[in-house]
C-alpha atoms as a PDB file:
ATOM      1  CA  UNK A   1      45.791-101.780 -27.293  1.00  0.00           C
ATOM      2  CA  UNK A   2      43.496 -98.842 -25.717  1.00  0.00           C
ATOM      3  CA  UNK A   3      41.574 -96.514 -28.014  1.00  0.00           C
ATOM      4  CA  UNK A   4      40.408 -93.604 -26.339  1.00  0.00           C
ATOM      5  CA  UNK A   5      37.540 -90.764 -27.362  1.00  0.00           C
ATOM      6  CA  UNK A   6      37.002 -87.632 -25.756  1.00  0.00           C
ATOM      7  CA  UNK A   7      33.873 -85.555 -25.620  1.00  0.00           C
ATOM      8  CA  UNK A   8      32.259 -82.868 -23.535  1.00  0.00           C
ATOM      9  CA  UNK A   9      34.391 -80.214 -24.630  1.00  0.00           C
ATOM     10  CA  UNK A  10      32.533 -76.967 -25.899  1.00  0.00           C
ATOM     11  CA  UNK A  11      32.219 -73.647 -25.322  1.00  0.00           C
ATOM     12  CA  UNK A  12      31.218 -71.575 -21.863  1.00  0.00           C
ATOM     13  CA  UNK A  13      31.837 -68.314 -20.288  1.00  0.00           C
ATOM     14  CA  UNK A  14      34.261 -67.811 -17.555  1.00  0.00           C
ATOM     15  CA  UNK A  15      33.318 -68.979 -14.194  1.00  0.00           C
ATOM     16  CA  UNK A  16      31.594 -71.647 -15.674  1.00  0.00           C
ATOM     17  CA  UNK A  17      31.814 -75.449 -15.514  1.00  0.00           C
ATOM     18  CA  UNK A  18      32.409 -78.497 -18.357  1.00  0.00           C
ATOM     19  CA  UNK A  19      33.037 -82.074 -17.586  1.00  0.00           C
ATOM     20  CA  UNK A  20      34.775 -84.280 -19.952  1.00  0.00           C
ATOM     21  CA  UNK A  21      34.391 -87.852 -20.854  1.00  0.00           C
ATOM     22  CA  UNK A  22      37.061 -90.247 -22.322  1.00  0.00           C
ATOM     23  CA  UNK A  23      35.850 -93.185 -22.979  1.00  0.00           C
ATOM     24  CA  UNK A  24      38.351 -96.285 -23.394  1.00  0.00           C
ATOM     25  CA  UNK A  25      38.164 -99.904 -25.358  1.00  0.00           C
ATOM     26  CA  UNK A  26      39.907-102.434 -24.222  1.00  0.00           C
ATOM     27  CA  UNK A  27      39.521-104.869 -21.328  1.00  0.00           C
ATOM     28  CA  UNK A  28      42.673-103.583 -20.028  1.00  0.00           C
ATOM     29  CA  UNK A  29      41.779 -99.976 -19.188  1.00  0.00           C
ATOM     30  CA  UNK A  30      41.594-100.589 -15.987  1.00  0.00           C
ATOM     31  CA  UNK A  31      45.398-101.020 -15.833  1.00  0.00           C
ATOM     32  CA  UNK A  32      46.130 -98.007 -17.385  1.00  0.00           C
ATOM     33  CA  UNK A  33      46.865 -94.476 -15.211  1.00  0.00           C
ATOM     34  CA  UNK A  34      45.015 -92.270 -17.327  1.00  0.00           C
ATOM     35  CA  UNK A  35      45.725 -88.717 -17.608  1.00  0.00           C
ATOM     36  CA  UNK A  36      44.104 -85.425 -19.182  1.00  0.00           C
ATOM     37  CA  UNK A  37      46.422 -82.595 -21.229  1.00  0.00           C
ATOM     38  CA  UNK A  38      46.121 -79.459 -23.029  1.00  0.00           C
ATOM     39  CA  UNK A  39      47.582 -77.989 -25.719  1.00  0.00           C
ATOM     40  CA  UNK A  40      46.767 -74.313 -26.725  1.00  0.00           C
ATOM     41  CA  UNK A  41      47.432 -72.556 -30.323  1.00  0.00           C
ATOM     42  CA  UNK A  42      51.059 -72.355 -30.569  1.00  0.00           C
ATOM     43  CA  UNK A  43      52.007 -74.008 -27.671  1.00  0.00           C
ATOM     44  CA  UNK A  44      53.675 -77.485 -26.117  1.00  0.00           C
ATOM     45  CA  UNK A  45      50.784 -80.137 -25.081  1.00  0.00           C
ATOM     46  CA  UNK A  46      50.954 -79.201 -20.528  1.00  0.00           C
ATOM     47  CA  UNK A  47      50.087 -81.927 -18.154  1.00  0.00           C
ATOM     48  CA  UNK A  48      46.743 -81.515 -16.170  1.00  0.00           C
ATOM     49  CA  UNK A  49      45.995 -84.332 -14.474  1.00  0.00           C
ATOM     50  CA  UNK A  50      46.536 -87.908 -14.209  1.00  0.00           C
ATOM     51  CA  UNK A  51      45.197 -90.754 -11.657  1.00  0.00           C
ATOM     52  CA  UNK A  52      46.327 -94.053 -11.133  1.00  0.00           C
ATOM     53  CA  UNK A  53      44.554 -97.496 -12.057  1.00  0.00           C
ATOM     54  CA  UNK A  54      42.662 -97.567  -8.533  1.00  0.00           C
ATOM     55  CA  UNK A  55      41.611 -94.330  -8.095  1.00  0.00           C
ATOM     56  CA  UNK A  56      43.819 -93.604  -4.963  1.00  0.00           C
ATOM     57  CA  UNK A  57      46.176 -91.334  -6.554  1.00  0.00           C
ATOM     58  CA  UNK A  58      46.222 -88.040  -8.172  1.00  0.00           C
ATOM     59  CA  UNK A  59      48.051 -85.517  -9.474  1.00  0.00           C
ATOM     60  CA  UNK A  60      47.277 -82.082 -11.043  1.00  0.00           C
ATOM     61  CA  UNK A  61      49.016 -79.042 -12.301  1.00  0.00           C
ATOM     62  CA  UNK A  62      49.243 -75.945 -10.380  1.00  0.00           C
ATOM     63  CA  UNK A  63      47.301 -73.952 -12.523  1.00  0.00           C
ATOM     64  CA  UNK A  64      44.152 -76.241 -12.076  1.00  0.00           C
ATOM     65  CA  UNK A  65      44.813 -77.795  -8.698  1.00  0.00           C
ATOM     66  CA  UNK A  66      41.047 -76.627  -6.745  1.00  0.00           C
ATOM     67  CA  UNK A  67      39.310 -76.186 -10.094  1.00  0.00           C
ATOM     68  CA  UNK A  68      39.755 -79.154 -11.925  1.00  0.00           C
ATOM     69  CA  UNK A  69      38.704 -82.508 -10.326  1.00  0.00           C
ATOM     70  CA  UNK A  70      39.506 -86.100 -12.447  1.00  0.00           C
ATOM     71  CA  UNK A  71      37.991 -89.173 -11.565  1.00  0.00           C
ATOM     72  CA  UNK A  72      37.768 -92.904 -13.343  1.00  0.00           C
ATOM     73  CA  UNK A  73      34.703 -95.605 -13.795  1.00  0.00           C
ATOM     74  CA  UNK A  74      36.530 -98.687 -14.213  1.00  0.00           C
ATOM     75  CA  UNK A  75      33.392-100.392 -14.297  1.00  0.00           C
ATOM     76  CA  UNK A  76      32.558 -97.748 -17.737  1.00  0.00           C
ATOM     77  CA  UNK A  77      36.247 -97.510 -18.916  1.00  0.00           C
ATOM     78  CA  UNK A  78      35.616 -93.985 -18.297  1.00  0.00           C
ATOM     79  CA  UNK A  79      38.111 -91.047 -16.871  1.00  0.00           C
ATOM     80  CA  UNK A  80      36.491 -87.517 -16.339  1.00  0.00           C
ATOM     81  CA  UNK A  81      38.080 -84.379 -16.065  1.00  0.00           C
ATOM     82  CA  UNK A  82      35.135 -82.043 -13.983  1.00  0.00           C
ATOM     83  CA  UNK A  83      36.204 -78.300 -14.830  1.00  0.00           C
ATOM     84  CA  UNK A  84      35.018 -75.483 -13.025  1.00  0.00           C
ATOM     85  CA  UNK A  85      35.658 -72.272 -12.270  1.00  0.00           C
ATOM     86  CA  UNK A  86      37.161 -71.934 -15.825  1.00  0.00           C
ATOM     87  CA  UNK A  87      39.296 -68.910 -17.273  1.00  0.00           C
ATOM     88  CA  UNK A  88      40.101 -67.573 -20.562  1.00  0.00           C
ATOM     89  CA  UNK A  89      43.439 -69.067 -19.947  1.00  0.00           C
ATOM     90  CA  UNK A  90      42.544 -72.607 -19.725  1.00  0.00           C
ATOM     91  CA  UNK A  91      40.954 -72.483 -23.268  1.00  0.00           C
ATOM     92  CA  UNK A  92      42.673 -75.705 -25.688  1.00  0.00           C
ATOM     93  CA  UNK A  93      42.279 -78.842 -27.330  1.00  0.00           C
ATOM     94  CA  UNK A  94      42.389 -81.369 -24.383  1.00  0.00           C
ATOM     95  CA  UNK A  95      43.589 -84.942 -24.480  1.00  0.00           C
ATOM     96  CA  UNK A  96      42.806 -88.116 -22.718  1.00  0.00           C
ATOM     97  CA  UNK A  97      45.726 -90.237 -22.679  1.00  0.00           C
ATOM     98  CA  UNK A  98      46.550 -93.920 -21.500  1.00  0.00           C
ATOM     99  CA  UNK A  99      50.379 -94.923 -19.922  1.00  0.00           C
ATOM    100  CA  UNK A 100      51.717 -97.748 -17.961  1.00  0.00           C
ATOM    101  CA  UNK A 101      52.823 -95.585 -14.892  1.00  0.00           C
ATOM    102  CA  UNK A 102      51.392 -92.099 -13.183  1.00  0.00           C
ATOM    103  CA  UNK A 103      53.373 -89.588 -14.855  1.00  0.00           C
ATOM    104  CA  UNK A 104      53.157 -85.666 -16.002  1.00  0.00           C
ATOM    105  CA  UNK A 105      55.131 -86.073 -19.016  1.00  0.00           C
ATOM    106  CA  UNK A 106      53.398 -87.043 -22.882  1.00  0.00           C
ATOM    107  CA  UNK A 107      56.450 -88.971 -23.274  1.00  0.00           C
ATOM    108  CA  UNK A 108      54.744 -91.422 -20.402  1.00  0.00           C
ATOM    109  CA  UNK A 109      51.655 -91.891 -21.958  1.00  0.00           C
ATOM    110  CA  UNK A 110      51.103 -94.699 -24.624  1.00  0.00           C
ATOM    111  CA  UNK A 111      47.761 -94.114 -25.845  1.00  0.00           C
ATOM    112  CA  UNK A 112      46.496 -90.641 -26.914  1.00  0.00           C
ATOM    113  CA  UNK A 113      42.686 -89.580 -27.925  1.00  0.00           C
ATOM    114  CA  UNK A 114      42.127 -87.178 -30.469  1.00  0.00           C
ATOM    115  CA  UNK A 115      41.202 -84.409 -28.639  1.00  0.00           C
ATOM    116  CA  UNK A 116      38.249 -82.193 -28.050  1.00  0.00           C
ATOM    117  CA  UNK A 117      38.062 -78.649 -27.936  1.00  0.00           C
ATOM    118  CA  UNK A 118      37.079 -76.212 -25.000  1.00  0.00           C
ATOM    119  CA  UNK A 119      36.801 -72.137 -25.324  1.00  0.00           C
ATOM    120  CA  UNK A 120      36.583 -70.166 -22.373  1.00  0.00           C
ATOM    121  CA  UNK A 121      34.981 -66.780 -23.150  1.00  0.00           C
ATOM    122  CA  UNK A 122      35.365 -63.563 -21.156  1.00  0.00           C
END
């Protein structure tokens, strides 16, 4: 079992920067590929990003790949999801999630956090 809490999500102008946090319990997270989604008002949860248990893999979405940079501390059973260069468009509710393989699909992932909220103004 992984539970998994987000934070660092807020509010910033466009151009600017906001790292997230996820932090995991368990002593298994470091097992886990752990991966960051969106979901916007109205709209299906998107892949972002995901990374494999070591680190040595990762994978991002077109619209982020160069902006968006994730990274784990197994050490902290911590991911991070470094945002910069953030538009209007990437505004939504992102999640940390846990799964047994490196995937882009929600249907992959086994564990979910609850969320936290990021608004990019213009």
């Amino acid at each position: 079992q992984v539970q998994l809490v987000e934070s660092g999500g807020g509010l910033v102008q466009a151009g600017g920067s906001l790292r997230l946090s996820c932090a995991a319990s368990g002593r298994t997270f470091s097992s886990y590929a752990m991966g960051w989604f969106r979901q916007a008002p109205g709209k299906e949860r998107d892949f972002v990003a995901v990374v494999d248990w070591s680190a040595s893999r990762r994978y991002y979405a077109d619209s982020v790949k160069g902006r968006f940079t994730i990274s784990r501390d197994n050490a902290k059973n911590t991911v991070y999801l470094q945002m910069n260069s953030l538009k209007p468009e990437d505004t939504a509710v992102y999640y940390c999630a846990a799964g047994p393989i490196v995937g882009s699909t929600p249907a992959g992932m086994n564990y979910w956090g609850k969320g936290t909220l990021v608004t990019v103004s213009s």
